[in-house]
N, C-alpha and C. Protein backbone atom coordinates (compact mmCIF):
# COMPACT_ATOMS: atom_id res chain seq x y z
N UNK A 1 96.51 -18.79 -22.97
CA UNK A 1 96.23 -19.19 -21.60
C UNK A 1 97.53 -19.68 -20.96
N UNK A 2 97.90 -19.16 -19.61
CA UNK A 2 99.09 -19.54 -18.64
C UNK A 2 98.83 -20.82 -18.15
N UNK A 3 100.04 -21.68 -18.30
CA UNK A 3 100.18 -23.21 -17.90
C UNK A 3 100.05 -22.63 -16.03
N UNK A 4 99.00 -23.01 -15.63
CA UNK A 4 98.80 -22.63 -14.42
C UNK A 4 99.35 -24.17 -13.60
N UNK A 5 98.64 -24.91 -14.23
CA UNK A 5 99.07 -26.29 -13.14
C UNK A 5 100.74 -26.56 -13.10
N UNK A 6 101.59 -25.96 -14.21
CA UNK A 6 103.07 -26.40 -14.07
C UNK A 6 103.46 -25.11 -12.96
N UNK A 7 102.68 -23.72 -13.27
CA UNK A 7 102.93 -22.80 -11.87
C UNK A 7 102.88 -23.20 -10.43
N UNK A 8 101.74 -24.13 -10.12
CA UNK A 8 101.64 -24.28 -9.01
C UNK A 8 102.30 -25.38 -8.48
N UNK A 9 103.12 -26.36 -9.80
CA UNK A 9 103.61 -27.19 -9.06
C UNK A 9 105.31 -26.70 -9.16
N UNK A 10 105.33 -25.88 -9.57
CA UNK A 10 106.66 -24.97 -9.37
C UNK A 10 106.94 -24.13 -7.90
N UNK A 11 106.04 -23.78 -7.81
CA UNK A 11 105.54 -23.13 -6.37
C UNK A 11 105.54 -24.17 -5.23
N UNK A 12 105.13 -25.76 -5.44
CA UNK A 12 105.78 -26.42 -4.41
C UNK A 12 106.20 -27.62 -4.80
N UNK A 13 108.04 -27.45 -5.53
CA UNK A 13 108.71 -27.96 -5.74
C UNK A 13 108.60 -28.85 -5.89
N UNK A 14 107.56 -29.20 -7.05
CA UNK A 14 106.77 -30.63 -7.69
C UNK A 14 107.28 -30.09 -9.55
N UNK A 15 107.86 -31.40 -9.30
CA UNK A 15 108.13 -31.91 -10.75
C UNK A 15 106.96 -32.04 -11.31
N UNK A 16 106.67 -31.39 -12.81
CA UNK A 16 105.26 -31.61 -13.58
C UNK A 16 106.28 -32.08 -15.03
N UNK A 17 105.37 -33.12 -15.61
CA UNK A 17 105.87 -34.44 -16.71
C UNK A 17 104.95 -34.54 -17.44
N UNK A 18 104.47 -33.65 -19.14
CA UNK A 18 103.65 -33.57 -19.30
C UNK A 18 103.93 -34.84 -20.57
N UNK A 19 102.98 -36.04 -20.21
CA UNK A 19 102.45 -36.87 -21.73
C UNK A 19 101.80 -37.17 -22.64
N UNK A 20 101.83 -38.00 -23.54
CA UNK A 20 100.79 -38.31 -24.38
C UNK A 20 100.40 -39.46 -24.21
N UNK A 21 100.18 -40.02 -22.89
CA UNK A 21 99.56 -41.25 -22.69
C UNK A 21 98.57 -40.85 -22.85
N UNK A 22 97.56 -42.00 -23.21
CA UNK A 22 96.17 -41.79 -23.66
C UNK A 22 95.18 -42.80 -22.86
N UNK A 23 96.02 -43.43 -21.99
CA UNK A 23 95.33 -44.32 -20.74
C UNK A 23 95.55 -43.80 -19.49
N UNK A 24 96.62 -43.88 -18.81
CA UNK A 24 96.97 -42.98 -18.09
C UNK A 24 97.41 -41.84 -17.60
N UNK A 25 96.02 -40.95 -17.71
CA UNK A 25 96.51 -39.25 -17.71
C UNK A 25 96.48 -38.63 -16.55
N UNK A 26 97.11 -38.91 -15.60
CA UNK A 26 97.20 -38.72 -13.89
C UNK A 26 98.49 -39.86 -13.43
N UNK A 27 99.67 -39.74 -12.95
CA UNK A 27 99.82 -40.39 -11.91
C UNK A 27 100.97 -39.15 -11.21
N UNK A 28 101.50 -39.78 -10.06
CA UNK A 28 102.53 -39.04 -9.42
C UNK A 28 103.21 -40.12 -8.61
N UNK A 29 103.93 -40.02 -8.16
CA UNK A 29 105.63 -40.26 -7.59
C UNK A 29 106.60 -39.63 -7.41
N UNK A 30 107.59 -39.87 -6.72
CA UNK A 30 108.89 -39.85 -7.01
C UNK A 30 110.25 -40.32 -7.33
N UNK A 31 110.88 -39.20 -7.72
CA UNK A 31 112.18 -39.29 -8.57
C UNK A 31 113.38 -39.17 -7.63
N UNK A 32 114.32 -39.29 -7.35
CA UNK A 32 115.57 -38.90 -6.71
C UNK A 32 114.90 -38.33 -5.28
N UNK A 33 113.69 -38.55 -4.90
CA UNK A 33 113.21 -37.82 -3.64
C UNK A 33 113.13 -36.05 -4.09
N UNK A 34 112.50 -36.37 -5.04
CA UNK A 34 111.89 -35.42 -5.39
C UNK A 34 110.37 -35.77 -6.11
N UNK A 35 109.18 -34.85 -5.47
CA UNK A 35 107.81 -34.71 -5.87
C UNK A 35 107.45 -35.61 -7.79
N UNK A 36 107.08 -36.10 -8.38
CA UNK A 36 106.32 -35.94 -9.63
C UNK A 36 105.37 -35.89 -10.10
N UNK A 37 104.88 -35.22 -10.63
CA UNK A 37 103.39 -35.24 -10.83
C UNK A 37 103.68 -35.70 -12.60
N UNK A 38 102.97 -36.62 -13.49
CA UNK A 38 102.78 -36.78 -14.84
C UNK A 38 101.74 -36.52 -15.19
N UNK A 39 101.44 -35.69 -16.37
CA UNK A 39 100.09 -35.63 -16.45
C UNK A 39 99.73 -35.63 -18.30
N UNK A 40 98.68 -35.93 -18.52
CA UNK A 40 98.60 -35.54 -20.25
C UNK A 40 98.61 -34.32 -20.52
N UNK A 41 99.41 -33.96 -21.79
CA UNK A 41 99.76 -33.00 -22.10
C UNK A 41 98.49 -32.00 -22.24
N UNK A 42 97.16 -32.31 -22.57
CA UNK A 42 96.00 -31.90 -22.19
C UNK A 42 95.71 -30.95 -21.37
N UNK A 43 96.17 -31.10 -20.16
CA UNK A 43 96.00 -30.54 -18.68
C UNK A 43 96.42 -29.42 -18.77
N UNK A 44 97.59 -29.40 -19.84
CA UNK A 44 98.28 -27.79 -20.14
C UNK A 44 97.88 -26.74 -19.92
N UNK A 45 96.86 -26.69 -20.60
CA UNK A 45 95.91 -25.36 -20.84
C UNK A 45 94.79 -25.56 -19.73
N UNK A 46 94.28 -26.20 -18.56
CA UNK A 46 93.28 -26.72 -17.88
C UNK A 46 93.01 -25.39 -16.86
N UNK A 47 91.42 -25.26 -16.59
CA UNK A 47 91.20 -23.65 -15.92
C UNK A 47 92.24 -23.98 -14.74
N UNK A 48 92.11 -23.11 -13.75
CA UNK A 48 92.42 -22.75 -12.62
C UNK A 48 92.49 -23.98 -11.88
N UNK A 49 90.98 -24.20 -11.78
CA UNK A 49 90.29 -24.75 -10.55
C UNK A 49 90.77 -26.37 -10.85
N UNK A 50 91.00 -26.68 -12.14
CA UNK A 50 90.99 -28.52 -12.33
C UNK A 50 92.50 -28.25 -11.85
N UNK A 51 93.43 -27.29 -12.21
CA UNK A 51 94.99 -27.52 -11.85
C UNK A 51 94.86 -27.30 -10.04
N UNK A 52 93.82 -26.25 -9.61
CA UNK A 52 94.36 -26.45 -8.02
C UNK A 52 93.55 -28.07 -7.83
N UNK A 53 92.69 -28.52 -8.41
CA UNK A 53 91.90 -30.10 -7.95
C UNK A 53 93.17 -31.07 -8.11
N UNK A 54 93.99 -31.12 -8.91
CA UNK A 54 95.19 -31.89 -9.38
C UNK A 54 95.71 -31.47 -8.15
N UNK A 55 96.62 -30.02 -7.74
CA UNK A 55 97.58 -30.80 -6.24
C UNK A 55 96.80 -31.06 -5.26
N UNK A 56 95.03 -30.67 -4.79
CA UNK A 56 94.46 -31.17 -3.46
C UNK A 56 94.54 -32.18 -3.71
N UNK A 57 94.25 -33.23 -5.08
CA UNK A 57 94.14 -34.80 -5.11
C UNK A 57 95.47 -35.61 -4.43
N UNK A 58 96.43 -35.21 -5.02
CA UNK A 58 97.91 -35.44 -4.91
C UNK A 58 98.49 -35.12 -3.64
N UNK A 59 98.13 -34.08 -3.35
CA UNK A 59 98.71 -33.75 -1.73
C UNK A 59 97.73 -34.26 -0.62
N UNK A 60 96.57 -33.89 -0.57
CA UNK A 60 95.60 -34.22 0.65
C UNK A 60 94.56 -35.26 0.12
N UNK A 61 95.20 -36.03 -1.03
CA UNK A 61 93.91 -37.38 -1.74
C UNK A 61 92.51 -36.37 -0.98
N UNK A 62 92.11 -35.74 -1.71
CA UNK A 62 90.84 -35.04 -1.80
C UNK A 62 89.83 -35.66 -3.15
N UNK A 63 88.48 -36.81 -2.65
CA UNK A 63 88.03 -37.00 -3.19
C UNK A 63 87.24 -35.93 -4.50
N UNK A 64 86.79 -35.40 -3.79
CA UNK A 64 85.61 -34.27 -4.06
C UNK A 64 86.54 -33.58 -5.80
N UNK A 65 87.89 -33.14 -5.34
CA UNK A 65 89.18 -32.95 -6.46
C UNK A 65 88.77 -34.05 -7.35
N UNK A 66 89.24 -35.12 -7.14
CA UNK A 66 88.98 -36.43 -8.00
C UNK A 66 88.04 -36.20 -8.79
N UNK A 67 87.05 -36.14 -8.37
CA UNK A 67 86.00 -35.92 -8.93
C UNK A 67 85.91 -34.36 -10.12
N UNK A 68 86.18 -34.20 -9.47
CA UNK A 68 86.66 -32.72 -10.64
C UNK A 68 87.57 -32.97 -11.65
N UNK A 69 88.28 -33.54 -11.24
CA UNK A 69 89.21 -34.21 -12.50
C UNK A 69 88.84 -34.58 -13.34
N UNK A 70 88.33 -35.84 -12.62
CA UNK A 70 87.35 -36.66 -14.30
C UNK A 70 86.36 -36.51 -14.44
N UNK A 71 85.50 -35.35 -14.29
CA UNK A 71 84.65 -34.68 -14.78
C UNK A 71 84.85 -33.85 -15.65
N UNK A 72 86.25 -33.13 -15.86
CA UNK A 72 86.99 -32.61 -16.99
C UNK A 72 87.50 -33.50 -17.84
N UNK A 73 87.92 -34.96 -17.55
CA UNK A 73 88.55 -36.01 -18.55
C UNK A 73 87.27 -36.01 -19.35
N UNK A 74 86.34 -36.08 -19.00
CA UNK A 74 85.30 -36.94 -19.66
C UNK A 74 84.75 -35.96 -20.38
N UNK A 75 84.60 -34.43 -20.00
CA UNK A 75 83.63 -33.49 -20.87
C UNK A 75 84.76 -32.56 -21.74
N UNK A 76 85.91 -32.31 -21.10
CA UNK A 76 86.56 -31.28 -22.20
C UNK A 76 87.93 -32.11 -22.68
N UNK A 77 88.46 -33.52 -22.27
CA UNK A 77 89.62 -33.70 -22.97
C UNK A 77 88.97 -35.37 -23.48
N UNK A 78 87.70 -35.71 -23.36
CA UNK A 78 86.56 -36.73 -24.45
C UNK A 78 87.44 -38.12 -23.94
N UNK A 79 87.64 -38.19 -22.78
CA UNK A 79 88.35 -39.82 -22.22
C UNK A 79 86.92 -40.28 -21.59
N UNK A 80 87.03 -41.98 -22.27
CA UNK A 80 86.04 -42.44 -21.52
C UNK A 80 86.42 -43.80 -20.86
N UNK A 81 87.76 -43.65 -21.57
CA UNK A 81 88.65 -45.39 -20.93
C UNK A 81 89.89 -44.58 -20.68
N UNK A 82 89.78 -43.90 -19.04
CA UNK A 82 91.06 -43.41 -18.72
C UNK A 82 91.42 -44.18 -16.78
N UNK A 83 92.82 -43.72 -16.82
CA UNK A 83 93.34 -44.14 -15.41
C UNK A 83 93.73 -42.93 -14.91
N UNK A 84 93.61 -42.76 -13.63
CA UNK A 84 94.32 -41.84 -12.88
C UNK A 84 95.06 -42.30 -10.96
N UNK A 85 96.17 -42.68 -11.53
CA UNK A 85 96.23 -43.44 -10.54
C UNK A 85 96.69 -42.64 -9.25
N UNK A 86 96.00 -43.19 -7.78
CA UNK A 86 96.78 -42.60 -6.94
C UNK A 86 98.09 -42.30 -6.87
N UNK A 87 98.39 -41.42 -5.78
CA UNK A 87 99.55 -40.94 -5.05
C UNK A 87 100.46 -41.85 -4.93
N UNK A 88 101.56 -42.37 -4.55
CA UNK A 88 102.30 -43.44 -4.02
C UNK A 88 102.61 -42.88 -2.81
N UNK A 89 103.02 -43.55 -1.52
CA UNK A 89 103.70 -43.01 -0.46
C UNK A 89 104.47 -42.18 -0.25
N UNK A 90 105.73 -42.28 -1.12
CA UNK A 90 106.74 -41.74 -1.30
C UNK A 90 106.26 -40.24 -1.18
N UNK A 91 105.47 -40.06 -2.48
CA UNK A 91 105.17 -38.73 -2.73
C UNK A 91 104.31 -38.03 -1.48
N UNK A 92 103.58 -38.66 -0.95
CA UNK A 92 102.89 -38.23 -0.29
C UNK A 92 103.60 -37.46 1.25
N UNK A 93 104.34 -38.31 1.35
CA UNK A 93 105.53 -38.26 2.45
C UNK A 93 105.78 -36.79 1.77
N UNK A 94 106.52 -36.95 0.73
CA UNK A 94 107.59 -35.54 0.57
C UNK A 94 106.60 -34.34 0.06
N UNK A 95 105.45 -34.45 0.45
CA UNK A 95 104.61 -33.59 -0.36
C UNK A 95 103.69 -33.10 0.82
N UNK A 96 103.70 -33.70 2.23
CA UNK A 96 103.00 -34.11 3.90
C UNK A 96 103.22 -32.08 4.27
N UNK A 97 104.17 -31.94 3.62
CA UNK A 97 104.30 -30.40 4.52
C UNK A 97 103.79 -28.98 3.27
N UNK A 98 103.29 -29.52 2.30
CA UNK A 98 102.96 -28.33 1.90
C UNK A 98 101.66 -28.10 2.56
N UNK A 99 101.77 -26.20 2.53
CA UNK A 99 100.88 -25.73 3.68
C UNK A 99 99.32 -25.43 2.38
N UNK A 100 97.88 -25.21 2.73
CA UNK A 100 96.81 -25.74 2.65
C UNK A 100 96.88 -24.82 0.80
N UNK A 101 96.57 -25.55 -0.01
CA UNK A 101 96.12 -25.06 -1.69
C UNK A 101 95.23 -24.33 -1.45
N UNK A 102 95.43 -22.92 -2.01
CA UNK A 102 94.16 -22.14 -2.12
C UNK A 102 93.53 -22.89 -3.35
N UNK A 103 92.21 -22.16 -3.13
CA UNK A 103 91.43 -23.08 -4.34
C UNK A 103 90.63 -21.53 -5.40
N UNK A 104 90.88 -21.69 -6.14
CA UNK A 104 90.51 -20.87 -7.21
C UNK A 104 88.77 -21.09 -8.04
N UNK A 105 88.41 -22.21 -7.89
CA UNK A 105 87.32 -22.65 -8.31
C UNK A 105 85.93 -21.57 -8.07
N UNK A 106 85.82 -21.00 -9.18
CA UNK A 106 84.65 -20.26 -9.14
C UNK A 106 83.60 -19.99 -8.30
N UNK A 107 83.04 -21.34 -7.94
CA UNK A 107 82.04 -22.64 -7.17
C UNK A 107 82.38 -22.14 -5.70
N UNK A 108 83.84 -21.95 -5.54
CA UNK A 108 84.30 -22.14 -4.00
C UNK A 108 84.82 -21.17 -3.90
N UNK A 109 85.37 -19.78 -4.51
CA UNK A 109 86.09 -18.67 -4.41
C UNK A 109 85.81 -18.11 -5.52
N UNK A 110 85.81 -16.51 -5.65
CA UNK A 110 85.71 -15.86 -6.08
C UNK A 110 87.17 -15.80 -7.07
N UNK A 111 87.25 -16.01 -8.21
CA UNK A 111 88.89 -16.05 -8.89
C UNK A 111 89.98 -14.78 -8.80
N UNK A 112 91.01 -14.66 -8.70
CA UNK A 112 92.02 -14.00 -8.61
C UNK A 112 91.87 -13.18 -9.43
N UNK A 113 92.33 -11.94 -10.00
CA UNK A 113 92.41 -11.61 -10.94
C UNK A 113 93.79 -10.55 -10.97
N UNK A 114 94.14 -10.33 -12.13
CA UNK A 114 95.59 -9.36 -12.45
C UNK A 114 95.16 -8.27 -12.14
N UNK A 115 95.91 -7.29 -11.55
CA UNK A 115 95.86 -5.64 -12.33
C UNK A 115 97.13 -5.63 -13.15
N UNK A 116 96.43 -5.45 -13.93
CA UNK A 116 97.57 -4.19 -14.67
C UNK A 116 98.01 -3.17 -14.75
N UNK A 117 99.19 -2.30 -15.23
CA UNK A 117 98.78 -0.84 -14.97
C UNK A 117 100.29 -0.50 -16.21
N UNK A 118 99.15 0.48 -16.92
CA UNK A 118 100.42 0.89 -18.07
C UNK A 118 101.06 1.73 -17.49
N UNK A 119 102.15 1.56 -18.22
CA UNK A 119 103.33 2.53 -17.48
C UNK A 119 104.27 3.26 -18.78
N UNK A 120 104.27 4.30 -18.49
CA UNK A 120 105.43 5.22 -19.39
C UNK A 120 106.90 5.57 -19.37
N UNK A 121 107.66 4.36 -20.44
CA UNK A 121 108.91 3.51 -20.49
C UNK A 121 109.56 5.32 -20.71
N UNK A 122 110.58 5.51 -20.18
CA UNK A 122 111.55 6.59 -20.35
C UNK A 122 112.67 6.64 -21.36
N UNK A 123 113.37 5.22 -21.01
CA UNK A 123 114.22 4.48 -21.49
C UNK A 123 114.63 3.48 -21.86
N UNK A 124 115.11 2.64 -22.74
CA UNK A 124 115.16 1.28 -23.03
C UNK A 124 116.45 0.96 -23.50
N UNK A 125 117.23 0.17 -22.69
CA UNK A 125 118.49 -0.17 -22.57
C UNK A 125 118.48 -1.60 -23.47
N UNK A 126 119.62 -1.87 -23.92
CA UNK A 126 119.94 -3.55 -24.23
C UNK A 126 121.48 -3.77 -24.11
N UNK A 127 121.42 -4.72 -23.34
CA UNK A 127 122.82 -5.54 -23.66
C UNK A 127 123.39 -6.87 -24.40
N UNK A 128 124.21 -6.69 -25.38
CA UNK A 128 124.04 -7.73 -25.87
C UNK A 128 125.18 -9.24 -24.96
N UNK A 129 125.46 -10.10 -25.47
CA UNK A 129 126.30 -11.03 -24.93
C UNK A 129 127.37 -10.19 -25.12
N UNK A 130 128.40 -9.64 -25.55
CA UNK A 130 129.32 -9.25 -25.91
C UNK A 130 129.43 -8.07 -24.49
N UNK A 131 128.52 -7.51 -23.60
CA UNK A 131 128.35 -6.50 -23.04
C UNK A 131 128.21 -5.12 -23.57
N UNK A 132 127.61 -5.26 -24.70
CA UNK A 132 128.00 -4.21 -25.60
C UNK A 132 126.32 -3.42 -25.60
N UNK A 133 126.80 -2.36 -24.68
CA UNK A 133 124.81 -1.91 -24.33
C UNK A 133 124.19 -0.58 -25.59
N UNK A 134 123.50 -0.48 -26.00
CA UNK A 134 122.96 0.73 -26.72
C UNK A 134 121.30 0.66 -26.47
N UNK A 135 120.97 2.07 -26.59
CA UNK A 135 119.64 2.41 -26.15
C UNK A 135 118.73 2.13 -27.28
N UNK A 136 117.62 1.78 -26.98
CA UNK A 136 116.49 0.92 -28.16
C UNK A 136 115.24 2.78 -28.00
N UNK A 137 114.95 2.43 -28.80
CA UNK A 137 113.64 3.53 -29.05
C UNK A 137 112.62 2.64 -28.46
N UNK A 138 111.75 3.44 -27.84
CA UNK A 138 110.37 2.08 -27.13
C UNK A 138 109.64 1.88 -28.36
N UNK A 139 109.60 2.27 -29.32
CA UNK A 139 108.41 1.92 -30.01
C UNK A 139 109.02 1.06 -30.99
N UNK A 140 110.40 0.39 -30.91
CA UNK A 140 111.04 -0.42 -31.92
C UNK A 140 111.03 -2.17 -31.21
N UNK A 141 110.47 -2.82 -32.11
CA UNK A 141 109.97 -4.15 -31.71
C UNK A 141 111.42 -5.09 -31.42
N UNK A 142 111.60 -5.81 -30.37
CA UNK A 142 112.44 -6.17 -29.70
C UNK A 142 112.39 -7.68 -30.00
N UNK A 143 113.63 -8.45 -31.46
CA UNK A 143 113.34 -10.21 -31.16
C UNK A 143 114.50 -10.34 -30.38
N UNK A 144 114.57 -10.79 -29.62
CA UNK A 144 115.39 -10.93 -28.08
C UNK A 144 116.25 -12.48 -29.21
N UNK A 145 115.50 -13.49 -29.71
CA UNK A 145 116.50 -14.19 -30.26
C UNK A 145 117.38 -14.21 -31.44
N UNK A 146 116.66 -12.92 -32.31
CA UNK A 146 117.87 -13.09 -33.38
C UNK A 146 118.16 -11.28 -33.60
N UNK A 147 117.99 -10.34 -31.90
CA UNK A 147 119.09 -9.18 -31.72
C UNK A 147 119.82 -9.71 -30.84
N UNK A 148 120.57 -11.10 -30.24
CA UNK A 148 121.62 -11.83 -29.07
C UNK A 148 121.37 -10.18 -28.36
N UNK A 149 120.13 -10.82 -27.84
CA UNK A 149 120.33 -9.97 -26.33
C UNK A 149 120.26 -10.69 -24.91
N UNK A 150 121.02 -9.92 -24.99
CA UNK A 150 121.16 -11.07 -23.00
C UNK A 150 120.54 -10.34 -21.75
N UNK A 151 120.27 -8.76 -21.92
CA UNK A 151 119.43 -8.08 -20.91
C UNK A 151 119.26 -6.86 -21.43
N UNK A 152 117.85 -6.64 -20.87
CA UNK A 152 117.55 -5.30 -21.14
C UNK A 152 116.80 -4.47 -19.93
N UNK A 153 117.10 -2.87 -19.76
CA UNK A 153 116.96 -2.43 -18.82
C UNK A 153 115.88 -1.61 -19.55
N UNK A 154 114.71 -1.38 -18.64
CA UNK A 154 113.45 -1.00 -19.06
C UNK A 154 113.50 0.52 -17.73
N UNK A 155 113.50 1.64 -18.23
CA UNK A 155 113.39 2.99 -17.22
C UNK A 155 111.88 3.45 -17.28
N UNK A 156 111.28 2.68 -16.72
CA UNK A 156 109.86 3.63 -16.19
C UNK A 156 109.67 4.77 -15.65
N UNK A 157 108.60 5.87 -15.69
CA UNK A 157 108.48 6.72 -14.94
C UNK A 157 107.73 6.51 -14.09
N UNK A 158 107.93 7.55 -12.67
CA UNK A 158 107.44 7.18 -11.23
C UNK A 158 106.21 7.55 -11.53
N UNK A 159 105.16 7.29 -10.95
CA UNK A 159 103.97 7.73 -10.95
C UNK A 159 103.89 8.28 -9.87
């Protein structure tokens, strides 16, 4: 499963701080005037919908979010003596212009979903640090950390 809540707070230039507090698994602030969000390391893996409830709480203090939150503390990460503390000003201030969270929540939207689409590799390039490039066979398994590769050029065919 994709750390979705560190995506979206990457997407608006919110620091995510993941802990192992076991009292307080929610707060946010800021750092150098920059966004933070802290959260228990828990949240990691959390669906969609609790990571978009985390920035409506944080950006637009959206009760209804709140509530979604610790409705997940309590049934899938088993807190029954937890804190989640508001926003501070600060943050709220530097956080006033992000434009409206889509919401992913099943309940309230229909969820996103990927396409995929296989594609038929032509060619497969590598370069190592050295700049030293030679062509890979596609069907030869690639450990990027112990072949020191620094890039590889992937030749698809057009469809």
């Amino acid at each position: 499963m994709s750390d979705y809540l560190k995506e979206l707070c990457l997407l608006h230039k919110i620091i995510l701080v993941y802990t192992d507090n076991d009292y307080t698994i929610l707060s946010a602030g800021a750092r150098n005037r920059t966004p933070v969000i802290k959260a228990f390391v828990g949240f990691a893996d959390c669906p969609e919908g609790i990571a978009d409830a985390i920035l409506r709480y944080y950006t637009k203090n959206d009760q209804k979010a709140l509530r979604q939150i610790q409705n997940f503390a309590e049934e899938y990460l088993f807190f029954l003596g937890y804190d989640i503390e508001p926003p501070d000003d600060l943050f709220l201030n530097l956080t006033g212009d992000i434009s409206r969270i889509e919401i992913t929540n099943k309940d309230e939207k229909k969820k996103k979903t990927r396409d995929y689409v296989e594609m038929d590799i032509l060619s497969i390039s590598e370069k190592d640090m050295a700049s030293k490039c030679k062509n890979v066979r596609s069907e030869k398994l690639i450990h990027v950390s112990e072949d020191d590769v620094a890039e590889l050029n992937i030749i698809i065919k057009d469809r």
